[in-house]
Every structure is written in C-alpha cells, then in structure tokens.
C-alpha atoms as a PDB file:
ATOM      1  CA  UNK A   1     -72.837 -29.482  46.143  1.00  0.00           C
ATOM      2  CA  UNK A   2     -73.083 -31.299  49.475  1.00  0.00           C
ATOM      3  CA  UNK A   3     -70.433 -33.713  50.935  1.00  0.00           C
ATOM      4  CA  UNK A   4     -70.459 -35.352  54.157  1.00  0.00           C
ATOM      5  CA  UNK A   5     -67.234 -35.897  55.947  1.00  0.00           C
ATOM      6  CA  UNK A   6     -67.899 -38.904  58.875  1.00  0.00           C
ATOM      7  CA  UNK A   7     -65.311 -38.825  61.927  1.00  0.00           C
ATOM      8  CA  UNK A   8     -64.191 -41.216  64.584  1.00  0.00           C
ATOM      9  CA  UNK A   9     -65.195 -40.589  68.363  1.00  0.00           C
ATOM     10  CA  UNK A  10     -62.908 -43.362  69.476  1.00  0.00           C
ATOM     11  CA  UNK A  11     -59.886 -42.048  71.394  1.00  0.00           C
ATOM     12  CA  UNK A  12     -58.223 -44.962  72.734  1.00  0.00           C
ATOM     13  CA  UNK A  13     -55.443 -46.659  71.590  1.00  0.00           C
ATOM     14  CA  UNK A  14     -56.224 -50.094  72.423  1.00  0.00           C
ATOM     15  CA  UNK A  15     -54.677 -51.295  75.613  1.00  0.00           C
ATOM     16  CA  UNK A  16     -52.041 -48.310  75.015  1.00  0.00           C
ATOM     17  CA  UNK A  17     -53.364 -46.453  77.609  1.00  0.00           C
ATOM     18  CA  UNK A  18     -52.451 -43.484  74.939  1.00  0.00           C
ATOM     19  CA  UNK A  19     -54.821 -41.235  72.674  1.00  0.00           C
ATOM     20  CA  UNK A  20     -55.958 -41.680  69.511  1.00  0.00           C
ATOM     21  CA  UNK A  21     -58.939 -40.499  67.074  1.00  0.00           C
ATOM     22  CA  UNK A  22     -58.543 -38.812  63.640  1.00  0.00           C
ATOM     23  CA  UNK A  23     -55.164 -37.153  62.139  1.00  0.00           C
ATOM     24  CA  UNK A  24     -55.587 -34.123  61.390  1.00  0.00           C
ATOM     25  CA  UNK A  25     -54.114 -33.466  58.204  1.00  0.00           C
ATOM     26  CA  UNK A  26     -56.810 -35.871  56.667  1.00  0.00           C
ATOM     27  CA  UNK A  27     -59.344 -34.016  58.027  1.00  0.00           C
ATOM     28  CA  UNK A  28     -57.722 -30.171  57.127  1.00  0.00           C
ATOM     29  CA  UNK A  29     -56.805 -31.571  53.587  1.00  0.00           C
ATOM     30  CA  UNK A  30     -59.977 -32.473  52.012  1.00  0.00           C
ATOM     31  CA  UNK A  31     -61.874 -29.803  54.423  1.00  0.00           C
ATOM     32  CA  UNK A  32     -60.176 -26.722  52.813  1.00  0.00           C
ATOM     33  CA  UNK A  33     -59.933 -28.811  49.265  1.00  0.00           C
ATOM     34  CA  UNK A  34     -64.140 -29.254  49.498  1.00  0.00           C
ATOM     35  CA  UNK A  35     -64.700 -25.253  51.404  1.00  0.00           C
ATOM     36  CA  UNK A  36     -62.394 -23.793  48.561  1.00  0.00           C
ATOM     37  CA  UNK A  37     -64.472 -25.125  46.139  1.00  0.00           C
ATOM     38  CA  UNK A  38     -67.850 -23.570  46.634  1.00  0.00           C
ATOM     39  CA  UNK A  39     -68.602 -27.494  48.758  1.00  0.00           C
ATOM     40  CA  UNK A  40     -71.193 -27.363  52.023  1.00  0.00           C
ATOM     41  CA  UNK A  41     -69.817 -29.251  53.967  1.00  0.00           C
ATOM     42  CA  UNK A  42     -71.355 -31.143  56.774  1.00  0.00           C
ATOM     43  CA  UNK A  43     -69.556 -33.030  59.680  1.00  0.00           C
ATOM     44  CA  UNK A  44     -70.888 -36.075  61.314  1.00  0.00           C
ATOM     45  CA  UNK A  45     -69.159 -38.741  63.972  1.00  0.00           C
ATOM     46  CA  UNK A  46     -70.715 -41.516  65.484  1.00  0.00           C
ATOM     47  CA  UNK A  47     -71.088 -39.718  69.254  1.00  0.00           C
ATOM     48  CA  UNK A  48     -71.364 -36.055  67.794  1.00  0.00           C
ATOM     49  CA  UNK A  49     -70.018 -33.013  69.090  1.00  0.00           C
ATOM     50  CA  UNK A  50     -66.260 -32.778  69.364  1.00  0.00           C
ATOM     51  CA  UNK A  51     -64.306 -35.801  67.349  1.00  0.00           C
ATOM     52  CA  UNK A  52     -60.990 -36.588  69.696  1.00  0.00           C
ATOM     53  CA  UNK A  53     -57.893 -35.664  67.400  1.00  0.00           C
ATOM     54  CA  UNK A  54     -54.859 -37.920  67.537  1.00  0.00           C
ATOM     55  CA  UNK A  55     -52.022 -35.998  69.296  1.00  0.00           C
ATOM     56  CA  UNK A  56     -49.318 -37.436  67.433  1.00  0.00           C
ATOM     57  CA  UNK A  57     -50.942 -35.847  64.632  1.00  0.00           C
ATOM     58  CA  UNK A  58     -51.062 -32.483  66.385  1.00  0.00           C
ATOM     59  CA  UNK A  59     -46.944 -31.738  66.731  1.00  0.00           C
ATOM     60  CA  UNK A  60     -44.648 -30.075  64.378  1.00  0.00           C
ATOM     61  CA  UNK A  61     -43.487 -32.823  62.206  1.00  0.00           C
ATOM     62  CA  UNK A  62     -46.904 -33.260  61.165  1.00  0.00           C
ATOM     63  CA  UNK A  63     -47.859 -29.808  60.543  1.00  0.00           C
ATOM     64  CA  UNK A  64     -48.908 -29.112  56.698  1.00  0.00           C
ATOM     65  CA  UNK A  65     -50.025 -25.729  54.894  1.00  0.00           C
ATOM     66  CA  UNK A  66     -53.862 -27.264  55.874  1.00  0.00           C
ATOM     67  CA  UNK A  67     -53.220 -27.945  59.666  1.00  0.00           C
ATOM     68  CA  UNK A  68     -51.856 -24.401  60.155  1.00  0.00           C
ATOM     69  CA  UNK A  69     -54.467 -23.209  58.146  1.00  0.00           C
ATOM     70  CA  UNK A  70     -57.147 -24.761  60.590  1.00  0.00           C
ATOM     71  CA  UNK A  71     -55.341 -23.597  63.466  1.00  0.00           C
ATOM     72  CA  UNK A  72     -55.846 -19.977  62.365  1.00  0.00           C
ATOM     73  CA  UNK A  73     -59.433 -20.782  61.234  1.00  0.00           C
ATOM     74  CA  UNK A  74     -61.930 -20.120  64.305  1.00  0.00           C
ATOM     75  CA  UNK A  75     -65.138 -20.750  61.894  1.00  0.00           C
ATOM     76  CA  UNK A  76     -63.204 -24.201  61.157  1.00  0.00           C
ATOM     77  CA  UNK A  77     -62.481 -25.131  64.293  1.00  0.00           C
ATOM     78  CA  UNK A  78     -66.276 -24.280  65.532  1.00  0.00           C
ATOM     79  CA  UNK A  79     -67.589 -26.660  62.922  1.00  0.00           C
ATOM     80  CA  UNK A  80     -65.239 -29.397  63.841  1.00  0.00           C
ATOM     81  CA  UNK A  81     -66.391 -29.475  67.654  1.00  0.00           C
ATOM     82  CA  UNK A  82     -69.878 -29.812  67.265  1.00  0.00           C
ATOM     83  CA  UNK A  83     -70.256 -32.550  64.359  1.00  0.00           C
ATOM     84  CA  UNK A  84     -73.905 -33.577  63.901  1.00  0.00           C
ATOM     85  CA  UNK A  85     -74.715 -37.248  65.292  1.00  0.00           C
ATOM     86  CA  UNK A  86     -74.018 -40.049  62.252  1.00  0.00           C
ATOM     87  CA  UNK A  87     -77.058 -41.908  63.280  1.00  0.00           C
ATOM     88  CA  UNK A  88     -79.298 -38.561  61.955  1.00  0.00           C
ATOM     89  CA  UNK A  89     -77.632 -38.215  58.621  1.00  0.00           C
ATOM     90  CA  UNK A  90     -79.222 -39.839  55.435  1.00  0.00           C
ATOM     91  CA  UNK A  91     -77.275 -40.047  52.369  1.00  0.00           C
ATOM     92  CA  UNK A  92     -79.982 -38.717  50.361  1.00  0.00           C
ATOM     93  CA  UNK A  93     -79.194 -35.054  51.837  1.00  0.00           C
ATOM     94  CA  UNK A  94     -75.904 -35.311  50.078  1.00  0.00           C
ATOM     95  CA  UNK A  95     -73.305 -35.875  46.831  1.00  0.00           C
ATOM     96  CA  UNK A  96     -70.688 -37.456  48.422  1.00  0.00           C
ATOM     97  CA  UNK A  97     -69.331 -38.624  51.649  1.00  0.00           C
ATOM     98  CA  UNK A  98     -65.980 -38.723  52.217  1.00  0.00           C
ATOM     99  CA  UNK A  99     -63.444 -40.740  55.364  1.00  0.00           C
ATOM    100  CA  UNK A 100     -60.655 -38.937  57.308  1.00  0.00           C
ATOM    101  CA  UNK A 101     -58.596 -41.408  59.024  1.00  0.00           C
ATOM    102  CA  UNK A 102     -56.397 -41.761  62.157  1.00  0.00           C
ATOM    103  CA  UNK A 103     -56.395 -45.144  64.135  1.00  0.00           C
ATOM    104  CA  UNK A 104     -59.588 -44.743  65.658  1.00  0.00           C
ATOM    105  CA  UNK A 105     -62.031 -45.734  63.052  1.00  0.00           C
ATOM    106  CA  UNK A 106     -60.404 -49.356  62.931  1.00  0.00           C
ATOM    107  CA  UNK A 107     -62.348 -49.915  66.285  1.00  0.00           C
ATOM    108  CA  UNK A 108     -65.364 -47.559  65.628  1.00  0.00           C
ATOM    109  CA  UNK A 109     -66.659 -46.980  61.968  1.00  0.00           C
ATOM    110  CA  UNK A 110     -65.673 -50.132  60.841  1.00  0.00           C
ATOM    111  CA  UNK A 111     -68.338 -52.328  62.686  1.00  0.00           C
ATOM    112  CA  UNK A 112     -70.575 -48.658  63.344  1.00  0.00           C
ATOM    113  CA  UNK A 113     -74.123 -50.516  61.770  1.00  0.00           C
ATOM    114  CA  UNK A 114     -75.593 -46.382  61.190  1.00  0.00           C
ATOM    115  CA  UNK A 115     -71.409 -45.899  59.138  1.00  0.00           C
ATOM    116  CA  UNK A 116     -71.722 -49.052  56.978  1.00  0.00           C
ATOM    117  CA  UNK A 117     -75.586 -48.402  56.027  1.00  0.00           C
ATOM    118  CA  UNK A 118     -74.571 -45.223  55.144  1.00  0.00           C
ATOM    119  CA  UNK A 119     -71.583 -46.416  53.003  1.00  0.00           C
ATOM    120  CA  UNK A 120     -74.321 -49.383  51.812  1.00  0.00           C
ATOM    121  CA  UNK A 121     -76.926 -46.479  50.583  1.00  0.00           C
ATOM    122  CA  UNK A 122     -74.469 -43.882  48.969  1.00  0.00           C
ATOM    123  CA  UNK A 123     -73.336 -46.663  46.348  1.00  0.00           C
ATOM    124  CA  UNK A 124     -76.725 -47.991  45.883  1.00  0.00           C
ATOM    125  CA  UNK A 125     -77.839 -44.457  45.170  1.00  0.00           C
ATOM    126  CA  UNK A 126     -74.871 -44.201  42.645  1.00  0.00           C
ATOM    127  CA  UNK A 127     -72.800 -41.584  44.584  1.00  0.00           C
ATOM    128  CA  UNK A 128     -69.254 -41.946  44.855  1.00  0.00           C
ATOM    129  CA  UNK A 129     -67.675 -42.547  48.366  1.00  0.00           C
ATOM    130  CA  UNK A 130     -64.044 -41.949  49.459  1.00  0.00           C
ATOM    131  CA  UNK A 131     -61.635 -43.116  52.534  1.00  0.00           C
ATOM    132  CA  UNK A 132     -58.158 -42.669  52.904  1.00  0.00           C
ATOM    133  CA  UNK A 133     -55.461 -43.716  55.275  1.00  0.00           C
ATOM    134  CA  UNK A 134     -56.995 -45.675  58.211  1.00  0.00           C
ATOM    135  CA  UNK A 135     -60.361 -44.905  57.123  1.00  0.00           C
ATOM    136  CA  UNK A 136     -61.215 -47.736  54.711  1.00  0.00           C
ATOM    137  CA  UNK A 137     -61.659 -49.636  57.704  1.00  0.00           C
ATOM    138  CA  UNK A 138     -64.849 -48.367  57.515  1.00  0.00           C
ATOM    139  CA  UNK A 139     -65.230 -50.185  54.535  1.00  0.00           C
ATOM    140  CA  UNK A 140     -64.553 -53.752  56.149  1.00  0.00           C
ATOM    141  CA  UNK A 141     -68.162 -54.551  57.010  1.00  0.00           C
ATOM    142  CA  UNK A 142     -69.642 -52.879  54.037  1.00  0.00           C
ATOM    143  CA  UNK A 143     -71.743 -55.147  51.606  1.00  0.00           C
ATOM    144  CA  UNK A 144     -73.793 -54.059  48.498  1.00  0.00           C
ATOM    145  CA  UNK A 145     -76.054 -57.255  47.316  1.00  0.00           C
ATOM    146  CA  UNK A 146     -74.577 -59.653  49.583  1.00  0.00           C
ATOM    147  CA  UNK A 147     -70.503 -58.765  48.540  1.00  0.00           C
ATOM    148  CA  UNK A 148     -68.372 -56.941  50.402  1.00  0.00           C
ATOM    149  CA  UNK A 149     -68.184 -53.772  48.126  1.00  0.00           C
ATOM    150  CA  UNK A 150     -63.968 -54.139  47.769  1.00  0.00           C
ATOM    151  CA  UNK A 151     -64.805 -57.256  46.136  1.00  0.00           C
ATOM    152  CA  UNK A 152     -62.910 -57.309  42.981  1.00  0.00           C
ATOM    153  CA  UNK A 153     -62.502 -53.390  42.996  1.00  0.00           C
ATOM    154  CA  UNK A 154     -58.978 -51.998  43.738  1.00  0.00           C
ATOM    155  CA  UNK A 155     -58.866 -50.424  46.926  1.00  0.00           C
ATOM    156  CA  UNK A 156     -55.906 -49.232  48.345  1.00  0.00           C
ATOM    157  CA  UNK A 157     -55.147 -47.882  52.765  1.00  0.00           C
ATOM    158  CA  UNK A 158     -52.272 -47.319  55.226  1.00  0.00           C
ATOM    159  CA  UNK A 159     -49.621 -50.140  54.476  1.00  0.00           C
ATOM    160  CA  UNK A 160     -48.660 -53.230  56.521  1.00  0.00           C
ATOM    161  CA  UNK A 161     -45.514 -52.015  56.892  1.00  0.00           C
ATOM    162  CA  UNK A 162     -46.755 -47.843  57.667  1.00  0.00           C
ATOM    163  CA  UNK A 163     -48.133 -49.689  60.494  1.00  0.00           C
ATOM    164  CA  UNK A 164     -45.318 -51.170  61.698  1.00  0.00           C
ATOM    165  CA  UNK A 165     -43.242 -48.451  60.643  1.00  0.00           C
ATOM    166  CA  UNK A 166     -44.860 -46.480  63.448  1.00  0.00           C
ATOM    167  CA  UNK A 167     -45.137 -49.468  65.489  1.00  0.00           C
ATOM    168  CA  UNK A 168     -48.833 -50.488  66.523  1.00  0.00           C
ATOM    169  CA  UNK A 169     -49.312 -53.493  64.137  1.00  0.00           C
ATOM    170  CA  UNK A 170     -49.960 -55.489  67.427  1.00  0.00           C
ATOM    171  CA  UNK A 171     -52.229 -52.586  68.870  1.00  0.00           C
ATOM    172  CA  UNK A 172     -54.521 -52.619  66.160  1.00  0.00           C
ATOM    173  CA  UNK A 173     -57.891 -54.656  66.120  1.00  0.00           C
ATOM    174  CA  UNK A 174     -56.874 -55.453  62.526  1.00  0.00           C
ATOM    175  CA  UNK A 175     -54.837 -54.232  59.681  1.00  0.00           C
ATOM    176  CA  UNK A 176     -56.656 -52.054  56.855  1.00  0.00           C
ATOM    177  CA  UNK A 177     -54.015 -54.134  53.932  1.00  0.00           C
ATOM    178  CA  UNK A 178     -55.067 -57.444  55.191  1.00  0.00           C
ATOM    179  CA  UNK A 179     -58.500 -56.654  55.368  1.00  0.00           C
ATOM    180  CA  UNK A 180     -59.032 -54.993  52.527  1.00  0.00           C
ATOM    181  CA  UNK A 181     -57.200 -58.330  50.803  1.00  0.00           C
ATOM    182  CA  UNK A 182     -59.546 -60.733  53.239  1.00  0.00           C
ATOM    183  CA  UNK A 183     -62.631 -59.024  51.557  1.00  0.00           C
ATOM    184  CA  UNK A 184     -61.287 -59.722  47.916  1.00  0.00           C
ATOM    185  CA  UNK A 185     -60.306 -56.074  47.260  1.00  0.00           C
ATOM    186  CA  UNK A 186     -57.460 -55.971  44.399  1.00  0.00           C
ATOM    187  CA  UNK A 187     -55.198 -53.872  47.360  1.00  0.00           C
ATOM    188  CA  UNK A 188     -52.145 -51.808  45.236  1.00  0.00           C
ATOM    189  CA  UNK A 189     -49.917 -49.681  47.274  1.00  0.00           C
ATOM    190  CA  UNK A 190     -47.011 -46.918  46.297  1.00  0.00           C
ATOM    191  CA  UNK A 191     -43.816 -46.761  48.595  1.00  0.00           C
ATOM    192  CA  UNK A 192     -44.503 -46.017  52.242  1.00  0.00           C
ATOM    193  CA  UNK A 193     -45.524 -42.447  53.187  1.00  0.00           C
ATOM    194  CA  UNK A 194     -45.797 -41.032  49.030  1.00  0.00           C
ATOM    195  CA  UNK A 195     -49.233 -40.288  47.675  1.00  0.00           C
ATOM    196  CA  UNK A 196     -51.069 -42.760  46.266  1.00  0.00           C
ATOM    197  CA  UNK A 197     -55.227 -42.973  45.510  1.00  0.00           C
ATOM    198  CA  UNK A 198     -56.794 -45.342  43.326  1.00  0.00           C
ATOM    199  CA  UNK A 199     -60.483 -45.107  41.871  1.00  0.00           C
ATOM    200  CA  UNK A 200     -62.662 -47.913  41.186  1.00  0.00           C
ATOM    201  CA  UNK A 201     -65.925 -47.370  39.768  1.00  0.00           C
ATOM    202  CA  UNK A 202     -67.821 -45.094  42.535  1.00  0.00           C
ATOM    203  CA  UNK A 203     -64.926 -45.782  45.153  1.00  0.00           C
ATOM    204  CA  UNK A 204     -61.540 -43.693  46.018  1.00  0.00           C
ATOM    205  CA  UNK A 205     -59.093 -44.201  48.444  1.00  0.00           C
ATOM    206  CA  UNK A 206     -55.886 -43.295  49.510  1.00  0.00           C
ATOM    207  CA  UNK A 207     -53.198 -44.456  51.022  1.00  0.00           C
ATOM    208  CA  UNK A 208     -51.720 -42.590  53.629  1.00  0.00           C
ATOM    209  CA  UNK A 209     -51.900 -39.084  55.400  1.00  0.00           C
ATOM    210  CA  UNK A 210     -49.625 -37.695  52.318  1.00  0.00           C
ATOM    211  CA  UNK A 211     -52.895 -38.913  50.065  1.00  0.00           C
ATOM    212  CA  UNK A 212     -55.721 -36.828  52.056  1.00  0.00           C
ATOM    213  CA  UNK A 213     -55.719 -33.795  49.545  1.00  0.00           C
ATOM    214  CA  UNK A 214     -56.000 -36.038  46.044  1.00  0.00           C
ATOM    215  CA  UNK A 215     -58.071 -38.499  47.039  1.00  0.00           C
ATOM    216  CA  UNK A 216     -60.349 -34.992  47.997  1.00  0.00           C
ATOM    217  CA  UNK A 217     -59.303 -33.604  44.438  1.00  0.00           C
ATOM    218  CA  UNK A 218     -60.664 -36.883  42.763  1.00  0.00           C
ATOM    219  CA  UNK A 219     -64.030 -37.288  44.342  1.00  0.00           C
ATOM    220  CA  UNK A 220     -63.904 -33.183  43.283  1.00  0.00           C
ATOM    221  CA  UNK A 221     -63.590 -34.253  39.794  1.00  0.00           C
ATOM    222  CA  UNK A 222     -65.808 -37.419  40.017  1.00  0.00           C
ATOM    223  CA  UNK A 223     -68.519 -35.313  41.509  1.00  0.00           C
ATOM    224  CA  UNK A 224     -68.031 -32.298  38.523  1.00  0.00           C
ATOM    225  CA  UNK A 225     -67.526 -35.165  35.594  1.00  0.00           C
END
C-alpha cells in the first residue's frame, strides 16, 4: 500500500514576522500510524526538500509519544528533509494521500494549482483523501465536476474559536470553519482541542492536532475495507 503525505513549505506567519509551517504531531501521528502498518510512505511539499516545522509545535507542551518518537528516529527525520517536489507526484502512483496541518498550508496548498489537481484526481480515481487540522484548507479550491468537493459532504477542521484560542484569527488569510461552511460543506465540530474526524464518502478529516492519529487510523481502515 502506498500513501502520499503532502507538506507545506510556507514558513511565515503572515505579517507576524514569526515562523510557521506544519505541526509536528500531525505529521509524527499518521507517519508512524501508516510506517507501523506495513504503508510506503512517500513525502511531497510544494518546494521539496526540507518542509519548515512550526516551532510552537516543537516545545514541551506539545510533545506526544509520536514527536519523541521522531526525534529518536534518524531514518524519519532523513525522509522528512528531503520530500520529493509535489509538482512530480501523480496520484496514480498511490492509495491514498493524506494532509498534515500547521498554519502554513492556509497560504500555500490551498490555492497550490499542482495540490488541488492532485486532490481533484485522487477522488475522481475513487481513492479516499484525508486532511486534518489546518490542512483542509487545502481543500478550499478543490472542485470535482464543477462543485467544490465539501459541497454537501460533512467536513470538519481547526475551530473558529481554536483559532482564536491561540490568537491568530486576524493573522490568517482565512479561517478553515468559515470556509469550509462558504463552500457548502455540512462543517460539525467536537469541543475545542478533543478528537474529532468525520468521514464522508471518500473524504476524512479531523479536527485538530489531538485528531492526527484517527483520522490516520480511518483512511487505514477505509483503505483495508
């Protein structure tokens, strides 16, 4: 089984002047989740090479049992800086492709034209497809026969109020709720910062950082049903 999992390269934080870029628990998550189940996994970002990583995802209150892991894992750590370019992968090479989040793909991968083809052919090829956190921003372009594909599905992504809760609603280019709600997605949320990852049809997400590992577990068991 093959699954892609498509990074950010965007590491600034709007006008911020600070970092930003993918959080690393929803990349360690569904990484170890997909290697300890037999899964090739391949690594793609829009640039290539090294994906910047968030560094308020990088200190000790965000550590998990997958972070540490990674940080321990040389092989892991080799794959992550040298992610192949987005623009050369083709969805036919794979199962699945799957979104880590962080706050940078709400100014890259969701108007990235190589990212939403992508997206565009893994649904039209039947293949399931899964975001989670910031990630279905990636999802805010995406159209399959002239509808955006949250259109009537439920979809659900970091909260209004996550964002505010850590304070960059008026950093961000947009908000992954309201968009998802713009685009006619049925949006459903749990309490801010629990678990929570719908399915709908060939799409998955998840809500939040705490979400990474099931929304992994359920394109697992989409892919094996």
């Amino acid at each position: 089984m093959n699954i892609l999992m498509v990074l950010t390269s965007h590491d600034r934080l709007g006008d911020t002047g600070k970092k930003t870029g993918f959080w690393l628990e929803e990349f360690a998550a569904p990484y170890y989740a997909f290697i300890d189940a037999g899964v090739n996994v391949t690594l793609a970002s829009p640039a290539g090479g090294q994906p910047p990583l968030d560094p308020s995802s990088d200190n000790e209150d965000t550590q998990t049992k997958d972070t540490l892991r990674f940080k321990d894992d040389t092989d892991a750590q080799e794959h992550l800086a040298t992610t192949k370019k987005l623009a050369d992968m083709k969805a036919e090479d794979f199962d699945s492709v799957f979104y880590p989040g962080g706050h940078g793909p709400l100014w890259d991968l969701a108007v990235d034209e190589n990212s939403i083809n992508l997206i565009e052919t893994f649904v039209k090829q039947d293949k399931p497809v899964a975001f989670v956190c910031h990630s279905p921003a990636a999802l805010k372009n995406v159209k399959v026969d002239g509808e955006y594909l949250v259109k009537g599905k439920k979809v659900t992504g970091f909260t209004n109020s996550e964002e505010d809760a850590v304070g960059l609603t008026d950093v961000v280019p947009f908000l992954v709720e309201d968009a998802m709600i713009a685009n006619g997605g049925h949006y459903e949320k749990a309490a801010d910062w629990e678990s929570f990852v719908v399915e709908d049809g060939l799409l998955i997400t998840g809500q939040n950082p705490a979400s990474s590992e099931e929304a992994a577990k359920r394109l697992l068991a989409k892919l094996k049903g």
